[in-house]
C-alpha atoms as a PDB file:
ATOM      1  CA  UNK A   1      21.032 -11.469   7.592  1.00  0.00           C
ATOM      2  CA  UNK A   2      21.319 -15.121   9.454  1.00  0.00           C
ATOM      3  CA  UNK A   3      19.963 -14.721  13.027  1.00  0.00           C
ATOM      4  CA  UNK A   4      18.567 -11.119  12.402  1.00  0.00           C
ATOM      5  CA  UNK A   5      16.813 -12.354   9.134  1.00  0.00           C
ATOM      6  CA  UNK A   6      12.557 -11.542  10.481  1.00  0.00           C
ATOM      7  CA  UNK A   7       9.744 -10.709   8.215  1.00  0.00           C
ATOM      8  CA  UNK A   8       9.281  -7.331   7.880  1.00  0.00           C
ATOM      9  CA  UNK A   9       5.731  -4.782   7.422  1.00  0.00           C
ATOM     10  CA  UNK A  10       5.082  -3.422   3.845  1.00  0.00           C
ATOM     11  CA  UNK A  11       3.341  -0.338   2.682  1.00  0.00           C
ATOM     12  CA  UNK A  12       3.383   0.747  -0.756  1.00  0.00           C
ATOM     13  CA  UNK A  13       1.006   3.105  -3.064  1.00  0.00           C
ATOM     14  CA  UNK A  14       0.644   3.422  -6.667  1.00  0.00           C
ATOM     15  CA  UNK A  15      -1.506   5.638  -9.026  1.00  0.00           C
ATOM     16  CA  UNK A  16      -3.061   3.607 -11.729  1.00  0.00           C
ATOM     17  CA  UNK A  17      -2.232   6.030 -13.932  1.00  0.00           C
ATOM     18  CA  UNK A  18       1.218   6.326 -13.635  1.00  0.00           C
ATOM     19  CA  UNK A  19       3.484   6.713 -16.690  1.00  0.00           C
ATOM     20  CA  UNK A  20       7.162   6.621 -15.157  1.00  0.00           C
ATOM     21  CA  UNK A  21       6.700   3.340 -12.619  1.00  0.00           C
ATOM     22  CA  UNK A  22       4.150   0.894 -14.138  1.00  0.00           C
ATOM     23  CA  UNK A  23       1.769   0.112 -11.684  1.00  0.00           C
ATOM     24  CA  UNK A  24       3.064  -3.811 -12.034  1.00  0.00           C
ATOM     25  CA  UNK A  25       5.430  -3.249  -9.705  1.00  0.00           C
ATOM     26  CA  UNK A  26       3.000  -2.718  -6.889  1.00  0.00           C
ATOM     27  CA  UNK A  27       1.774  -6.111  -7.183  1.00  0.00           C
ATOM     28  CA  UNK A  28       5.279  -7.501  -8.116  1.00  0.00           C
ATOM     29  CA  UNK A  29       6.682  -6.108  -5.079  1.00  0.00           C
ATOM     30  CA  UNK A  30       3.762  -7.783  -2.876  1.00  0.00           C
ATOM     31  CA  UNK A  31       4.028 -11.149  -4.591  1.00  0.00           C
ATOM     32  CA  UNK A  32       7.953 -10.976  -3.887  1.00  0.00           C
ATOM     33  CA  UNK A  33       7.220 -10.545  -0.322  1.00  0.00           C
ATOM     34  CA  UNK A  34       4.660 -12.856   0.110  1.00  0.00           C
ATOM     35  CA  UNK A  35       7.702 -15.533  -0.823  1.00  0.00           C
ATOM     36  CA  UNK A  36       9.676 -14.269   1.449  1.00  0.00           C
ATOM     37  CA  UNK A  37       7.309 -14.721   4.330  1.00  0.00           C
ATOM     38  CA  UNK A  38       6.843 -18.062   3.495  1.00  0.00           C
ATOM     39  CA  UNK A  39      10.494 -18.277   4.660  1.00  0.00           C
ATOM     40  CA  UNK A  40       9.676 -17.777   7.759  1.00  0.00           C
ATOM     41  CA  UNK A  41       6.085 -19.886   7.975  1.00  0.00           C
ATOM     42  CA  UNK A  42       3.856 -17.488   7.607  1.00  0.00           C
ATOM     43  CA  UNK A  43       1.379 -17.464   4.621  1.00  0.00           C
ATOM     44  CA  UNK A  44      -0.797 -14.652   3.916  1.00  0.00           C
ATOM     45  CA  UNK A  45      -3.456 -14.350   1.573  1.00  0.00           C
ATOM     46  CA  UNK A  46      -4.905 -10.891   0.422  1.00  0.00           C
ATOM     47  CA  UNK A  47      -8.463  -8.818   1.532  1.00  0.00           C
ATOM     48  CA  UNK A  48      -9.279  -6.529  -1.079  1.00  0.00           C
ATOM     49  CA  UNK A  49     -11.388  -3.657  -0.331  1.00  0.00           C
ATOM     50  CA  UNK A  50     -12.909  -0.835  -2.711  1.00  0.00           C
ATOM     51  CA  UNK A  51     -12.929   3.093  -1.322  1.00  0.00           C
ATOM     52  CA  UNK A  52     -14.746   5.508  -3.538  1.00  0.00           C
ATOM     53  CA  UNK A  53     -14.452   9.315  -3.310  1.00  0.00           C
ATOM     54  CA  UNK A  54     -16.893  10.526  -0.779  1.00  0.00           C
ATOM     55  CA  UNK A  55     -16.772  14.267  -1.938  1.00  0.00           C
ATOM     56  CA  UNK A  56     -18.200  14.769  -5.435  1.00  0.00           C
ATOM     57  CA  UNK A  57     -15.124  13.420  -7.068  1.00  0.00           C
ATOM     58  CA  UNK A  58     -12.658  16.022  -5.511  1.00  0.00           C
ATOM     59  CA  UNK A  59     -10.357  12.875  -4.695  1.00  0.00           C
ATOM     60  CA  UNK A  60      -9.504   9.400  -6.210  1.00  0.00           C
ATOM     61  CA  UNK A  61     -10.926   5.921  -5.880  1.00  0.00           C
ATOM     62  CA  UNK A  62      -8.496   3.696  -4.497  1.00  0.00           C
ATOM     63  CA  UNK A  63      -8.613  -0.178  -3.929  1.00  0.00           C
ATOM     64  CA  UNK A  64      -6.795  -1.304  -0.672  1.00  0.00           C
ATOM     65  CA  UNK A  65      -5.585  -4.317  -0.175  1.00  0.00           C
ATOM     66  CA  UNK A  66      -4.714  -6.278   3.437  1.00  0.00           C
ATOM     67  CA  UNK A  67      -2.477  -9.295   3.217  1.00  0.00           C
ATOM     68  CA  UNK A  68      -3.034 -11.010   6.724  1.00  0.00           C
ATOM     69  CA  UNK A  69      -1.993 -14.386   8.059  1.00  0.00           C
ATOM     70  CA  UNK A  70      -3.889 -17.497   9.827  1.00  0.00           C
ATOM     71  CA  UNK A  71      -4.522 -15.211  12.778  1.00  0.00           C
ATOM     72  CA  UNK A  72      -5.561 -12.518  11.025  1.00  0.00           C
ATOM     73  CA  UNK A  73      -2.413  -9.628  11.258  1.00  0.00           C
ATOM     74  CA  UNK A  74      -1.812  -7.545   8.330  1.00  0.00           C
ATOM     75  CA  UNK A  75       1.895  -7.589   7.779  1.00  0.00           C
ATOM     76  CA  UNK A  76       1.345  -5.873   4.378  1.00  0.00           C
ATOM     77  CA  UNK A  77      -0.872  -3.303   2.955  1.00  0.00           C
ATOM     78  CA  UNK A  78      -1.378  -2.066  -1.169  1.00  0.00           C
ATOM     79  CA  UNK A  79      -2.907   0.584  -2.345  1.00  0.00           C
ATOM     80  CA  UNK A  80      -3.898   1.412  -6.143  1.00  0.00           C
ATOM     81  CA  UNK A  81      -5.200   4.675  -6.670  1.00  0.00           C
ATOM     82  CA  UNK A  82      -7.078   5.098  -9.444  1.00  0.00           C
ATOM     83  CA  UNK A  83      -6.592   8.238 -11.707  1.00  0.00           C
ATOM     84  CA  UNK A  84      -3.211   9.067 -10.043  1.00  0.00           C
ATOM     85  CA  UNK A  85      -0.280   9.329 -11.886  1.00  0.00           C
ATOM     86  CA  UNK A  86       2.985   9.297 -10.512  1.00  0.00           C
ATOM     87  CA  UNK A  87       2.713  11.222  -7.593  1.00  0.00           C
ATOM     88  CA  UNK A  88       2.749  11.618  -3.457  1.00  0.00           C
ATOM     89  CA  UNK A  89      -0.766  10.610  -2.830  1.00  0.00           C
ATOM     90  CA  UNK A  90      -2.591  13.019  -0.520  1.00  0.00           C
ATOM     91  CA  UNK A  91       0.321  15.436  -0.598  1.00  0.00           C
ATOM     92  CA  UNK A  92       0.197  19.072  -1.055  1.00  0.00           C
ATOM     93  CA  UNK A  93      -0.343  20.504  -4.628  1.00  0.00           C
ATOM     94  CA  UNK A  94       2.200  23.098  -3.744  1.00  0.00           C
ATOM     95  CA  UNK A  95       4.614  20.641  -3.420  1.00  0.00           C
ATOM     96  CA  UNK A  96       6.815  18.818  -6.079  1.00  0.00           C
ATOM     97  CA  UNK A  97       5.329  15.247  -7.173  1.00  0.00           C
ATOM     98  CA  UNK A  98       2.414  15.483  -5.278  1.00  0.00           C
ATOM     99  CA  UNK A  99      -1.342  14.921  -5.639  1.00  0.00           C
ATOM    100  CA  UNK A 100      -3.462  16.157  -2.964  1.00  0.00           C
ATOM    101  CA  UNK A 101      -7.238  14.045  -4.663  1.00  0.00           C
ATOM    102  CA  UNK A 102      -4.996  10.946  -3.529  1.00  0.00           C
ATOM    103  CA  UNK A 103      -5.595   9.427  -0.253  1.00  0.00           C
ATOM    104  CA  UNK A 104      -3.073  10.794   2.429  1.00  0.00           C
ATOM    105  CA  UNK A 105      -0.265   7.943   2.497  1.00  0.00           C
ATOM    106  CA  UNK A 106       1.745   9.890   5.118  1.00  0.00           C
ATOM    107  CA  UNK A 107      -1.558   9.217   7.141  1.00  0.00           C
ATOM    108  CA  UNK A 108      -2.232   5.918   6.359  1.00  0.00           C
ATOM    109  CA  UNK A 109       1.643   4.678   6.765  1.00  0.00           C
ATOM    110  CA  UNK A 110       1.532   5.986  10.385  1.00  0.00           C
ATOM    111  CA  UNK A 111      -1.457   4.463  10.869  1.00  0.00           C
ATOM    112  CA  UNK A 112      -0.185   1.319   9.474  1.00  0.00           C
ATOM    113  CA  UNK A 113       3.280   1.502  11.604  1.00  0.00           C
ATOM    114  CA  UNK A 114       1.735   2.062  14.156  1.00  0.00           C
ATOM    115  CA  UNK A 115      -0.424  -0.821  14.484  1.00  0.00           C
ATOM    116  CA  UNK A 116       2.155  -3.024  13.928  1.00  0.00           C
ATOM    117  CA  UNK A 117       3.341  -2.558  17.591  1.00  0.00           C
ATOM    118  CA  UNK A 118      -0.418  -3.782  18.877  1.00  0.00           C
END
């Protein structure tokens, strides 16, 4: 991309559970990122947080992960759902490939876009 080459924000989900995309590529797709944003001097380093269902166990666990630089910016987010297969997490069971116990991604990729203009 020469001059236009600039790091770029990253969002992905996976269920644990999936059976057509092993869940490796989650983390492979992070770690190939994180090399690239070495590229351009910034080194991040990952904050892990556990979420558990609040309702009874109507939806999944999920671990979230934050991979922030020196100043503290996340410039990519992961999210491993546990129990979900391959799915749209949070989406509507009437829907095609989707599982509404899994967080709401459309939500939290908003969210996460949105913030990245702070």
């Amino acid at each position: 991309m020469g001059p236009y080459a600039r790091p770029v924000p990253i969002i992905t989900f996976h269920g644990q559970s999936d059976t057509t995309v092993n869940p490796i590529n989650a983390s492979t797709l992070i770690q190939q990122w994180i090399y690239t944003y070495k590229n351009f001097g910034i080194n991040l380093h990952e904050n892990a947080a556990f979420y558990t269902s609040q309702d009874n166990g109507n939806h999944y666990s999920y671990i979230m992960s934050d991979y922030i630089d020196a100043e503290n910016k996340i410039w990519m987010k992961k999210i491993m759902v546990e129990d979900m297969g391959h799915a749209w997490s949070g989406g509507n069971d009437n829907g095609s490939d989707t599982d509404s116990k899994g967080p709401n991604a459309s939500k939290m990729m908003w969210d996460f876009f949105e913030a990245q203009n702070d």
